[in-house]
C-alpha atoms as a PDB file:
ATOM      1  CA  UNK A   1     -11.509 -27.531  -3.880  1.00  0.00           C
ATOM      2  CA  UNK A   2     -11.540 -26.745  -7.894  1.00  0.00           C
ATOM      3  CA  UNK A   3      -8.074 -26.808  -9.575  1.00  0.00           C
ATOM      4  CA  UNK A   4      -7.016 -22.933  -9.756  1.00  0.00           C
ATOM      5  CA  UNK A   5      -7.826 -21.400 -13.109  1.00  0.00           C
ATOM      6  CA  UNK A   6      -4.427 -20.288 -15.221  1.00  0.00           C
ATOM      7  CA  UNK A   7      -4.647 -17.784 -17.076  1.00  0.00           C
ATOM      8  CA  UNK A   8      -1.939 -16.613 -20.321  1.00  0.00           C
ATOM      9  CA  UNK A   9      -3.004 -12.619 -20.453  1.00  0.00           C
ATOM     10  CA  UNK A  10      -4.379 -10.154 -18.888  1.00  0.00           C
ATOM     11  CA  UNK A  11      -6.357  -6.966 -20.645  1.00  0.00           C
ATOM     12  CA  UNK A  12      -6.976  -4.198 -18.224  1.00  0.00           C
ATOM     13  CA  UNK A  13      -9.875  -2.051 -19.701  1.00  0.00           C
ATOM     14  CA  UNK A  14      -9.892   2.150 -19.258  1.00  0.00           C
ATOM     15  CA  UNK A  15     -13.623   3.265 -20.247  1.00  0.00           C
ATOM     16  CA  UNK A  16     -13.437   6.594 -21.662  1.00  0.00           C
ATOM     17  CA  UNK A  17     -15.869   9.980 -22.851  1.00  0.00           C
ATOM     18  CA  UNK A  18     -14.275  11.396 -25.440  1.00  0.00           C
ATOM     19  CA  UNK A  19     -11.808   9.102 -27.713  1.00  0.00           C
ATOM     20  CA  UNK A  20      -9.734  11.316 -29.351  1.00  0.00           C
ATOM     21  CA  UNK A  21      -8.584  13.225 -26.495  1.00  0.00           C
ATOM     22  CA  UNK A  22      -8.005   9.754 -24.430  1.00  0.00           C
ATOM     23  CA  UNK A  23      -6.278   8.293 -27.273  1.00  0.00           C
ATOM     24  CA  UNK A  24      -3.789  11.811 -27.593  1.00  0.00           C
ATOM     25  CA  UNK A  25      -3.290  11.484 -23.574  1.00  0.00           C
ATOM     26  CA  UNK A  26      -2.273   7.351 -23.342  1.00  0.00           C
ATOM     27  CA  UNK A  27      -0.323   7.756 -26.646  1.00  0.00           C
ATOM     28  CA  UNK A  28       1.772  10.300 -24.294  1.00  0.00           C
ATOM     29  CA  UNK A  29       2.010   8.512 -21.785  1.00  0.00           C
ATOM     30  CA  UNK A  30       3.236   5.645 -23.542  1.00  0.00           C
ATOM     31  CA  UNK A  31       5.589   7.507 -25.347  1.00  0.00           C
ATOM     32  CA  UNK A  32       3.672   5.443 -29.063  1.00  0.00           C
ATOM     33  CA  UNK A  33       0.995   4.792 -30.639  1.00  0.00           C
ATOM     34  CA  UNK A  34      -1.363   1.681 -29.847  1.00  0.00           C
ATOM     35  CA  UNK A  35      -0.119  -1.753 -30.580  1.00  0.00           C
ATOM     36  CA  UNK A  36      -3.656  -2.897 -31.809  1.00  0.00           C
ATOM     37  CA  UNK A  37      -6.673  -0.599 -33.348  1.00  0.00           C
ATOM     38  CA  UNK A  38      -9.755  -2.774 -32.591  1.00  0.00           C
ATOM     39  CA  UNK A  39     -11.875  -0.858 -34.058  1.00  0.00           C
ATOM     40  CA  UNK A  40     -12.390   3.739 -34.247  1.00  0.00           C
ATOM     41  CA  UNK A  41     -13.507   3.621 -30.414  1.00  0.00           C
ATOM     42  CA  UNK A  42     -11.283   1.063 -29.094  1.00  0.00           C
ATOM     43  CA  UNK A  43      -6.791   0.716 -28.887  1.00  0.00           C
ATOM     44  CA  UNK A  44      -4.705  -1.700 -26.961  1.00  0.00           C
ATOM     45  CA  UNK A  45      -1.038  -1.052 -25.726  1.00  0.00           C
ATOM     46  CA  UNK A  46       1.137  -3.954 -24.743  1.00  0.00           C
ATOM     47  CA  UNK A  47       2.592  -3.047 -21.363  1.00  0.00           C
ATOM     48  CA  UNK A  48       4.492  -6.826 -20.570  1.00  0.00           C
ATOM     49  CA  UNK A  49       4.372 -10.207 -22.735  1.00  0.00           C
ATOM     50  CA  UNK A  50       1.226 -10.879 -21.028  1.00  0.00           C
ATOM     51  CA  UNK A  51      -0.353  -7.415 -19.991  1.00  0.00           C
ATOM     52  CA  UNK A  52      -1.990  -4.955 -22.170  1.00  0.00           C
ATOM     53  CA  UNK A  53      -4.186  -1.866 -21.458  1.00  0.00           C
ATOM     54  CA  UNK A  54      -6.981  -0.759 -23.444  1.00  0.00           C
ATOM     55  CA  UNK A  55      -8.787   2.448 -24.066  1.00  0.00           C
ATOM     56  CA  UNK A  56     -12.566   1.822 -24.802  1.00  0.00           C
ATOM     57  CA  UNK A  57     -15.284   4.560 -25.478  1.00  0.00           C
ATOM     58  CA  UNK A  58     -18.023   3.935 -22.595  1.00  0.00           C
ATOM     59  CA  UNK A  59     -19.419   6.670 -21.262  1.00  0.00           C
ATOM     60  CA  UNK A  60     -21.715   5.243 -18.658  1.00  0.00           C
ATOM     61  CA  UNK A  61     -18.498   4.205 -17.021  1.00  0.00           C
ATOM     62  CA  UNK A  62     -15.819   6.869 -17.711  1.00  0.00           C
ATOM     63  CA  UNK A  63     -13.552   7.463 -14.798  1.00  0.00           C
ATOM     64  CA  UNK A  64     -13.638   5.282 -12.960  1.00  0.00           C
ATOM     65  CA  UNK A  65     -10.583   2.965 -13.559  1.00  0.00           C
ATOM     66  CA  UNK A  66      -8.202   2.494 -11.502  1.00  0.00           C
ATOM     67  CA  UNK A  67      -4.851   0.856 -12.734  1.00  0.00           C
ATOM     68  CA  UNK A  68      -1.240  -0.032 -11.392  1.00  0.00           C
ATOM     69  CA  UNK A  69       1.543  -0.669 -13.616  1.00  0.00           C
ATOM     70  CA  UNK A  70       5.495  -1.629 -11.781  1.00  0.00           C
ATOM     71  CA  UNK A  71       8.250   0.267 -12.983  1.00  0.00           C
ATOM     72  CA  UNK A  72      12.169  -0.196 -11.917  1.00  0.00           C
ATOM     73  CA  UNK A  73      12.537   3.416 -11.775  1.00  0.00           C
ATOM     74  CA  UNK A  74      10.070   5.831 -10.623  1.00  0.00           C
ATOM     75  CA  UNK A  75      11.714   8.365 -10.790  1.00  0.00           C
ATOM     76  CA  UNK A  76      12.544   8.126 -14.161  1.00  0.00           C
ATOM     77  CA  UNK A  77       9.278   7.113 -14.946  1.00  0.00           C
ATOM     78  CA  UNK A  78       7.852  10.659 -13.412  1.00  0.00           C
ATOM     79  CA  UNK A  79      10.042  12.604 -15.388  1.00  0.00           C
ATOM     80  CA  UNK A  80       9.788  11.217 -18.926  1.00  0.00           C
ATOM     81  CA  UNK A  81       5.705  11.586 -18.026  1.00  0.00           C
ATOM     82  CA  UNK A  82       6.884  15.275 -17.292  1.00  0.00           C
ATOM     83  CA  UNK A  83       8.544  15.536 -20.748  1.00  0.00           C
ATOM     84  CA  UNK A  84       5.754  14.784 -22.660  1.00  0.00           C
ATOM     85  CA  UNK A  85       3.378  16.687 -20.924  1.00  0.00           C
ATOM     86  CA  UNK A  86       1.704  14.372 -17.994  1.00  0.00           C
ATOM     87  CA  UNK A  87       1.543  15.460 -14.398  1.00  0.00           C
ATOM     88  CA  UNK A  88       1.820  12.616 -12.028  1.00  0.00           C
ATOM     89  CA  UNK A  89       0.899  13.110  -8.342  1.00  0.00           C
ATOM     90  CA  UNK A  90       3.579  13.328  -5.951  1.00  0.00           C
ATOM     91  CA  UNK A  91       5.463   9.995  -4.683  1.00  0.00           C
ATOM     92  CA  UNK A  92       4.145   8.550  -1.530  1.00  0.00           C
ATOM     93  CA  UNK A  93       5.299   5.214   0.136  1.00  0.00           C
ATOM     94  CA  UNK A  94       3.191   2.359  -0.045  1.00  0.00           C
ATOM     95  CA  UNK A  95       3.876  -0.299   2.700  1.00  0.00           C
ATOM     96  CA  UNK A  96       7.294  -0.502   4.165  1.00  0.00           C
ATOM     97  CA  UNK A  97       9.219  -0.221   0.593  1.00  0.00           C
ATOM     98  CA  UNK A  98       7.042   0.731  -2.489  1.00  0.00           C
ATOM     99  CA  UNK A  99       7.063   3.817  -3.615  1.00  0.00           C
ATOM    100  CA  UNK A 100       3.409   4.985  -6.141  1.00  0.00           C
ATOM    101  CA  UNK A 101       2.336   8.482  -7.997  1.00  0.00           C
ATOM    102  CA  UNK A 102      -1.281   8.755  -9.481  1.00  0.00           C
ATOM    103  CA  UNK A 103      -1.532  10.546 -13.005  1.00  0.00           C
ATOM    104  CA  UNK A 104      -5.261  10.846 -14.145  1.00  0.00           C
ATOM    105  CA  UNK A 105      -6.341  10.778 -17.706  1.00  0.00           C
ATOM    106  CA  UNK A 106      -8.721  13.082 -19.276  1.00  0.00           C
ATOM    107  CA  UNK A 107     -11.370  11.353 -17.675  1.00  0.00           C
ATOM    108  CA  UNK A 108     -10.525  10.910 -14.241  1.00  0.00           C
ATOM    109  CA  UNK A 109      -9.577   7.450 -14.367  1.00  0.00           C
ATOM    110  CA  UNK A 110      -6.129   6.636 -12.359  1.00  0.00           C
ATOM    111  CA  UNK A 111      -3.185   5.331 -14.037  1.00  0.00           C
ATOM    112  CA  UNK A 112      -0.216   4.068 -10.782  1.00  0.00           C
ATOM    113  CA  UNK A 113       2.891   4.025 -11.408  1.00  0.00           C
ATOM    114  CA  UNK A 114       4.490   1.678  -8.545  1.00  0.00           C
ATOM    115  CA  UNK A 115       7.791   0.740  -7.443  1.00  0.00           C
ATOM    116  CA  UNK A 116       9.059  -2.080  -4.916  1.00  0.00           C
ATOM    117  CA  UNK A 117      12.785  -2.204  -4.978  1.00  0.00           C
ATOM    118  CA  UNK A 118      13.821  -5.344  -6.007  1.00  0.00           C
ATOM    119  CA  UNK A 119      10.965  -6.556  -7.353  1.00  0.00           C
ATOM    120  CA  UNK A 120      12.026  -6.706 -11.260  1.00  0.00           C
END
């Protein structure tokens, strides 16, 4: 068997109709602006050292993303989302332990918020 690939980053893409209202909607949810402007259709926010989430104009493949980012504190999480405007889903339990609620952009795409006690 071939040695396992490593890998150093990962860039989860979120394809997107209209840009400025996307952009207005993450920037909430993220609480900032974008770490990196790649170009007028295109912004990147780093989520970990290694993980970062992007925003891309492609409307042949609009919403349909689906991503999953670990918090400590869901609950927390929900409610600063609330603050600023965003909606999550409510909580269900995933598995025996985790705990997940959907918002969805704009779009349609999904954006998880997940928690596994213990797992920081």
């Amino acid at each position: 068997m071939a040695p396992a690939l490593n890998f150093d980053v990962l860039f989860a893409g979120v394809a997107v109709r209209d840009f400025p209202r996307a952009q207005a909607w993450y920037e909430r949810f993220f609480g900032r602006g974008a770490d990196v402007v790649a170009h007028e259709h295109e912004q990147m926010w780093r989520i970990t050292d290694g993980g970062w989430l992007y925003i891309v104009r492609d409307v042949a493949h609009a919403g349909n993303a689906i991503v999953g980012m670990a918090v400590p504190d869901i609950d927390a999480a929900i409610a600063t989302l609330v603050d600023r405007g965003i909606a999550p889903g409510p909580i269900t339990m995933e598995g025996d332990a985790g705990r997940k609620a959907v918002a969805v952009d704009p779009d349609g795409n999904s954006v998880a918020l997940i928690e596994v006690p213990g797992d920081s």
